[in-house]
N, C-alpha and C. Protein backbone atom coordinates (compact mmCIF):
# COMPACT_ATOMS: atom_id res chain seq x y z
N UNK A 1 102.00 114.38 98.69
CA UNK A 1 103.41 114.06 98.61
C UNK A 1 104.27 115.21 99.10
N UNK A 2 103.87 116.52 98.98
CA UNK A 2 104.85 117.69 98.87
C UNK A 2 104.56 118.01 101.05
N UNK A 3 103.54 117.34 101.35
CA UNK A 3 103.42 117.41 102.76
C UNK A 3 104.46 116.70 103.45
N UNK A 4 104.69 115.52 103.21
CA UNK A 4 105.85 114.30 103.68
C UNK A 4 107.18 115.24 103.48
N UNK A 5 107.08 115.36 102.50
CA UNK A 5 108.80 116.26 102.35
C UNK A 5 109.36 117.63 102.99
N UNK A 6 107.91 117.67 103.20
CA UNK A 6 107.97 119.39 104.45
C UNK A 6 108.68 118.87 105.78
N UNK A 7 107.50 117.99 106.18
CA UNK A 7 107.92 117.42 107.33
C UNK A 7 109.13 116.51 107.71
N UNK A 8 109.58 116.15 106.99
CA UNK A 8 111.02 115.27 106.51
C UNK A 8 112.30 116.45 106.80
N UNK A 9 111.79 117.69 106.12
CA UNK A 9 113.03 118.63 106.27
C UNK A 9 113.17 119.36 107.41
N UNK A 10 111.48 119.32 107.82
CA UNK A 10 111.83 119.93 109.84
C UNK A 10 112.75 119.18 110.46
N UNK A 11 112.48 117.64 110.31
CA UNK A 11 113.00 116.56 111.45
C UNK A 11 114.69 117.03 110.89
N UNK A 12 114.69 116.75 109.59
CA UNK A 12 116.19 116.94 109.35
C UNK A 12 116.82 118.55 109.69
N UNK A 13 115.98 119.30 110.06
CA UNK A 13 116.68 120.41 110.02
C UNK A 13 116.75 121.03 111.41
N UNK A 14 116.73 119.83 112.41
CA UNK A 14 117.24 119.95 113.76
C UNK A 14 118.48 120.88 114.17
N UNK A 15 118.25 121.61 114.79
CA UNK A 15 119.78 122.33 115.84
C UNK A 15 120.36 121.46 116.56
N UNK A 16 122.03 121.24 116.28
CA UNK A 16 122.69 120.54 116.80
C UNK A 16 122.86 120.95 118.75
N UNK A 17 123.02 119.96 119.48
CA UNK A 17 123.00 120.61 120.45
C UNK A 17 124.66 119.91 121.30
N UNK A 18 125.56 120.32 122.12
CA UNK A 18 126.43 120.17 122.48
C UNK A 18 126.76 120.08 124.14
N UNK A 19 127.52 119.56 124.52
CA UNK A 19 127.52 120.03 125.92
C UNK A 19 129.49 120.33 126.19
N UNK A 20 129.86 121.04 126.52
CA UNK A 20 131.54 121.47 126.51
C UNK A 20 131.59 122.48 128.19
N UNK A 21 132.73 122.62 128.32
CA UNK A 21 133.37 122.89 129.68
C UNK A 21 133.81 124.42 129.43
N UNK A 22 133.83 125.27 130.16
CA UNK A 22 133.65 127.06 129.29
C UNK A 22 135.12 126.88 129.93
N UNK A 23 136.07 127.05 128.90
CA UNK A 23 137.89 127.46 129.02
C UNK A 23 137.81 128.68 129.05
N UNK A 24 137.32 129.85 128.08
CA UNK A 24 137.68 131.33 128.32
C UNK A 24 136.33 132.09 128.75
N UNK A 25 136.23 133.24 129.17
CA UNK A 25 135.24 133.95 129.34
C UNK A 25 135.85 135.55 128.81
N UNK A 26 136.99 135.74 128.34
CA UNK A 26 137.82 136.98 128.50
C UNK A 26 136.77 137.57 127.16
N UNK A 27 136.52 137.40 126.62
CA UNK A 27 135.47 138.33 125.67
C UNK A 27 134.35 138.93 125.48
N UNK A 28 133.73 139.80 125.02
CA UNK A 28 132.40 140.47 125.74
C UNK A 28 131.59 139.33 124.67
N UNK A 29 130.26 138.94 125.81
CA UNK A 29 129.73 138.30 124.97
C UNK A 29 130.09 137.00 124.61
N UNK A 30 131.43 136.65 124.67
CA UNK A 30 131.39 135.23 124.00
C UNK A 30 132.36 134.65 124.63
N UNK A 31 131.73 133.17 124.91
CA UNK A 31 132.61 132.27 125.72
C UNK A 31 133.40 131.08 124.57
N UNK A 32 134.59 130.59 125.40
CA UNK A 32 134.84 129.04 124.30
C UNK A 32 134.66 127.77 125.16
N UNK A 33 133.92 127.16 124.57
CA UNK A 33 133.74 125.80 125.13
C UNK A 33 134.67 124.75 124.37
N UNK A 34 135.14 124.04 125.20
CA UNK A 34 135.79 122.87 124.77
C UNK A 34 134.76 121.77 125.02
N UNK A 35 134.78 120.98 123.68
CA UNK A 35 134.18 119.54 123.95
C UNK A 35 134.78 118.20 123.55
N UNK A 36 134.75 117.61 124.26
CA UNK A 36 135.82 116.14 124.45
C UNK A 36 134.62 115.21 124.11
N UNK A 37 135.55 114.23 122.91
CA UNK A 37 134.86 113.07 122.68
C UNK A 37 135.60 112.26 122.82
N UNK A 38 135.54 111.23 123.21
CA UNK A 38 136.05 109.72 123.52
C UNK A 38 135.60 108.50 121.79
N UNK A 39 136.71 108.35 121.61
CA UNK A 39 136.23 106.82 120.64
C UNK A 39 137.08 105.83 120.98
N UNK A 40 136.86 104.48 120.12
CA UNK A 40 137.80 103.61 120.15
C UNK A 40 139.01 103.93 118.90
N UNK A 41 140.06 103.77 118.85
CA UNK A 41 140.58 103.63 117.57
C UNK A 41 140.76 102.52 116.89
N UNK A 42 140.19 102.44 115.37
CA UNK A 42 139.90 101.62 114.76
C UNK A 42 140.94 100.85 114.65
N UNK A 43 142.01 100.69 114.87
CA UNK A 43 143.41 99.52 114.62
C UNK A 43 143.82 99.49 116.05
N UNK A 44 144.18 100.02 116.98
CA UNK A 44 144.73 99.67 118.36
C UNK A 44 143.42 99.49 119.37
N UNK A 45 142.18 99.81 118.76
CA UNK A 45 141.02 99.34 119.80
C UNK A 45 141.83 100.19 121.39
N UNK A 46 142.24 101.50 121.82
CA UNK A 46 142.30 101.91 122.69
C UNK A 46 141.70 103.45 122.53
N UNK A 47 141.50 103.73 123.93
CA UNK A 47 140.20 104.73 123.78
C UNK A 47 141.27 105.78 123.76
N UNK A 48 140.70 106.91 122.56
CA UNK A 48 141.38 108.09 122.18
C UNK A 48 140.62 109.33 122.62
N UNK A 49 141.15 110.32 123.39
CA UNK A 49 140.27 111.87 123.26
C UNK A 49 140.92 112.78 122.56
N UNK A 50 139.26 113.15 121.61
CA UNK A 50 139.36 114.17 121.20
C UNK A 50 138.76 115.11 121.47
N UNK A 51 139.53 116.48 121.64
CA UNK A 51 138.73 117.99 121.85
C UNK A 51 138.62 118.93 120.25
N UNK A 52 138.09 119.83 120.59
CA UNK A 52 137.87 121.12 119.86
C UNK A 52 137.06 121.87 120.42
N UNK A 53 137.11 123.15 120.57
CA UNK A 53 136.78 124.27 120.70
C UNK A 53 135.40 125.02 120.04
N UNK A 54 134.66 125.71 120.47
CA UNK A 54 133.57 126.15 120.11
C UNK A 54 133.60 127.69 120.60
N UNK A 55 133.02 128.73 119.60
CA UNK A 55 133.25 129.78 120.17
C UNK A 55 131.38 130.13 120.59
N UNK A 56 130.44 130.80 121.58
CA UNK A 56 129.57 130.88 121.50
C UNK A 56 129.01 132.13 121.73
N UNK A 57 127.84 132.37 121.50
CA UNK A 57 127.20 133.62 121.86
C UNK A 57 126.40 133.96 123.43
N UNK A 58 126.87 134.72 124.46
CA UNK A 58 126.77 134.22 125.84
C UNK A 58 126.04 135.81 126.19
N UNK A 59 124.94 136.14 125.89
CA UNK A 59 124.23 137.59 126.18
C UNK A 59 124.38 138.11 127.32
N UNK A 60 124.18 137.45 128.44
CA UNK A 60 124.13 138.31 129.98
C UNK A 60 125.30 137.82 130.38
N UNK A 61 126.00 137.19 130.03
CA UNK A 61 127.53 136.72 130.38
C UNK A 61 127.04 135.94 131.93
N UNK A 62 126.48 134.89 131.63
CA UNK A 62 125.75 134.09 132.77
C UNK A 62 127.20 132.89 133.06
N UNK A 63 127.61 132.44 131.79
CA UNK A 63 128.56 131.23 132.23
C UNK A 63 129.59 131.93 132.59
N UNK A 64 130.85 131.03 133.27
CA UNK A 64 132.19 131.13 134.43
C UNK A 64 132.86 130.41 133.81
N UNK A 65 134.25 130.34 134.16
CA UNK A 65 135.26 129.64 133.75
C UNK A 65 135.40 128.09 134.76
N UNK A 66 135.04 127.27 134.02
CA UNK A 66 134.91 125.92 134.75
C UNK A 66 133.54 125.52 134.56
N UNK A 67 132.37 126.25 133.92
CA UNK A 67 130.98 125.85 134.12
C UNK A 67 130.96 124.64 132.84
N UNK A 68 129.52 123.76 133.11
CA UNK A 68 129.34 122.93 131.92
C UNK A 68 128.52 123.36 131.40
N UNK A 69 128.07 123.95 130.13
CA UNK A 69 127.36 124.19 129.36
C UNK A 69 127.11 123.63 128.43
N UNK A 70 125.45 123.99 128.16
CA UNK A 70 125.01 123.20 126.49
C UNK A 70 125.06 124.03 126.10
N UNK A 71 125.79 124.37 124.70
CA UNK A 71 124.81 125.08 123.62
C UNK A 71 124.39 124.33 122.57
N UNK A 72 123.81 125.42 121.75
CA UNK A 72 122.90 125.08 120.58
C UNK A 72 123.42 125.75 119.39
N UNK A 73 123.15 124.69 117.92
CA UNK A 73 123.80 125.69 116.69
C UNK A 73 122.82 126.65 116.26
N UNK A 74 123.73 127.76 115.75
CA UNK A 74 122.51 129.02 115.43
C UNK A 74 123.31 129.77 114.10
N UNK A 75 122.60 130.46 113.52
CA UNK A 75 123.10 131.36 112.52
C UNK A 75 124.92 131.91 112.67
N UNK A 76 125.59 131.82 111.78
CA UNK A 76 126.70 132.54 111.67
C UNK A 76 126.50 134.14 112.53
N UNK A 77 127.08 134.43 113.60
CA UNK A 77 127.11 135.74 114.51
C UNK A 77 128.23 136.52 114.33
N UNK A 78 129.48 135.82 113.87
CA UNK A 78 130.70 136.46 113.89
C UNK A 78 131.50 135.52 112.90
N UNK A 79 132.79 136.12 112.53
CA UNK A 79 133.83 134.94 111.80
C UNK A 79 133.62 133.68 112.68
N UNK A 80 133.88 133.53 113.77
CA UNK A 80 134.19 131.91 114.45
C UNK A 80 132.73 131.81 115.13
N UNK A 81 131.47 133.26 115.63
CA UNK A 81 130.41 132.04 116.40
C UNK A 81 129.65 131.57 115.41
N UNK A 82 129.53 130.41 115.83
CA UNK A 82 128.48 129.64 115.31
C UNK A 82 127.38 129.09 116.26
N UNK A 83 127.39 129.30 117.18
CA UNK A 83 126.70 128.67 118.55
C UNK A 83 126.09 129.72 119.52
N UNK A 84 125.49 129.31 120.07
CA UNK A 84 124.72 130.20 121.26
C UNK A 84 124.26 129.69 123.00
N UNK A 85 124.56 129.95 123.65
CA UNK A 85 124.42 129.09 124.87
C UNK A 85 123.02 128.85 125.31
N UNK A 86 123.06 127.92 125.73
CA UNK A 86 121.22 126.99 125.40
C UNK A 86 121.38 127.52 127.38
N UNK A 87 122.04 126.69 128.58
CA UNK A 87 121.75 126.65 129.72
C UNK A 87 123.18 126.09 129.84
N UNK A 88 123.12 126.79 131.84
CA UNK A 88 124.91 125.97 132.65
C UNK A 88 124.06 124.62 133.17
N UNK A 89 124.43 123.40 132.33
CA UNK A 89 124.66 122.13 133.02
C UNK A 89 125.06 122.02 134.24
N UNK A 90 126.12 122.64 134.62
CA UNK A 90 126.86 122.03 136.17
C UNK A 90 127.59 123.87 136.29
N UNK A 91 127.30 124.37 137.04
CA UNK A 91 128.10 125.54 137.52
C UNK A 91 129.51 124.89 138.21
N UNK A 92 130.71 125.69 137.75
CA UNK A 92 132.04 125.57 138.50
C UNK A 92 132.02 125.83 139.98
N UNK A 93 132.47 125.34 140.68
CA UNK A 93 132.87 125.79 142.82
C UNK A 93 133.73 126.97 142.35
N UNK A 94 133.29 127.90 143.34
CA UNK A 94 133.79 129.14 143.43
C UNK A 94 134.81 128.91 144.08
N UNK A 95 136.07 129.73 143.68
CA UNK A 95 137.73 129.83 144.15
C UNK A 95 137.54 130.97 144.57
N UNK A 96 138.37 131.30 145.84
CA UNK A 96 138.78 132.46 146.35
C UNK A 96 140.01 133.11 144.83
N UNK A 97 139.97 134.39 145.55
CA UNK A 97 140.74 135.12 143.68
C UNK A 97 141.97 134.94 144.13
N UNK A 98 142.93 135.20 143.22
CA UNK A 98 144.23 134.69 143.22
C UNK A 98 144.64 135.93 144.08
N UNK A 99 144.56 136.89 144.25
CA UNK A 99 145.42 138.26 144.91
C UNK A 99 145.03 137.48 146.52
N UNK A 100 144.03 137.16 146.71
CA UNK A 100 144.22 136.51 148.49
C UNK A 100 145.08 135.60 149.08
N UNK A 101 145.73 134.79 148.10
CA UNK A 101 146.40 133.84 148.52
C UNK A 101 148.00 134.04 148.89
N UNK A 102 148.28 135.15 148.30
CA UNK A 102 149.76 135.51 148.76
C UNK A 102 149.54 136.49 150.80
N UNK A 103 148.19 136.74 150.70
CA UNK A 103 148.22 137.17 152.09
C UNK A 103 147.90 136.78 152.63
N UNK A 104 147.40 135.30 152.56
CA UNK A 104 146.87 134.18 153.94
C UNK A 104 148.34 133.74 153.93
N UNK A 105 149.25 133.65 153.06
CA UNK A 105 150.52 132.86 153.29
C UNK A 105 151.72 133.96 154.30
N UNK A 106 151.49 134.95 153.86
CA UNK A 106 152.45 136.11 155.03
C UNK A 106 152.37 136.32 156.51
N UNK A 107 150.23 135.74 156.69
CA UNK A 107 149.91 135.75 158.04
C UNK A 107 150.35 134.71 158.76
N UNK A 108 150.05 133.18 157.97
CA UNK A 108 150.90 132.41 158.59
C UNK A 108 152.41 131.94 158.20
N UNK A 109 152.74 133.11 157.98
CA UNK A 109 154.18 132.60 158.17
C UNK A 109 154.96 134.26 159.61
């Protein structure tokens, strides 16, 4: 009996896993992911989004601003991480940096 209940508390004691869009990178180490869920709402039956924010633990500072990432839940790391970045789902298209664009506009003008 005490075997079933072992194994009962592995299955239940799964790491949540997430997938969110990296909004900041400005911190050492830690990115915020936003993740958007879609429902119906229960009285107007029209589809509602909701976000919230995730703060995560990002070691080699691999994700970008615009990347899709999964993470995974992990031990309390800080006041707000709770998460750790599993892998980039979809890498962001690289933008030229903002200081170039005021001098392609001077050449052609």
């Amino acid at each position: 009996m005490a075997e079933t209940t072992t194994s009962n508390a592995k299955a239940a004691g799964r790491r949540k896993i997430l997938i969110g869009k990296v909004v900041s990178t400005k911190m050492a180490k830690t990115i915020v992911i936003e993740v958007r869920r879609q429902r119906a709402h229960p009285l107007y039956k029209r589809v509602v989004t909701r976000s919230k924010k995730f703060y995560a633990h990002d070691e080699q500072g691999t994700a970008h601003l615009g990347d899709f990432v999964k993470i995974e839940e992990t031990r309390p790391l800080s006041k707000l991480k709770r998460w750790q970045l599993k892998e980039i789902v979809q890498a962001a298209a690289q933008v030229a940096p903002v200081e170039d664009a005021p001098a392609l506009a001077q050449k052609q003008g």
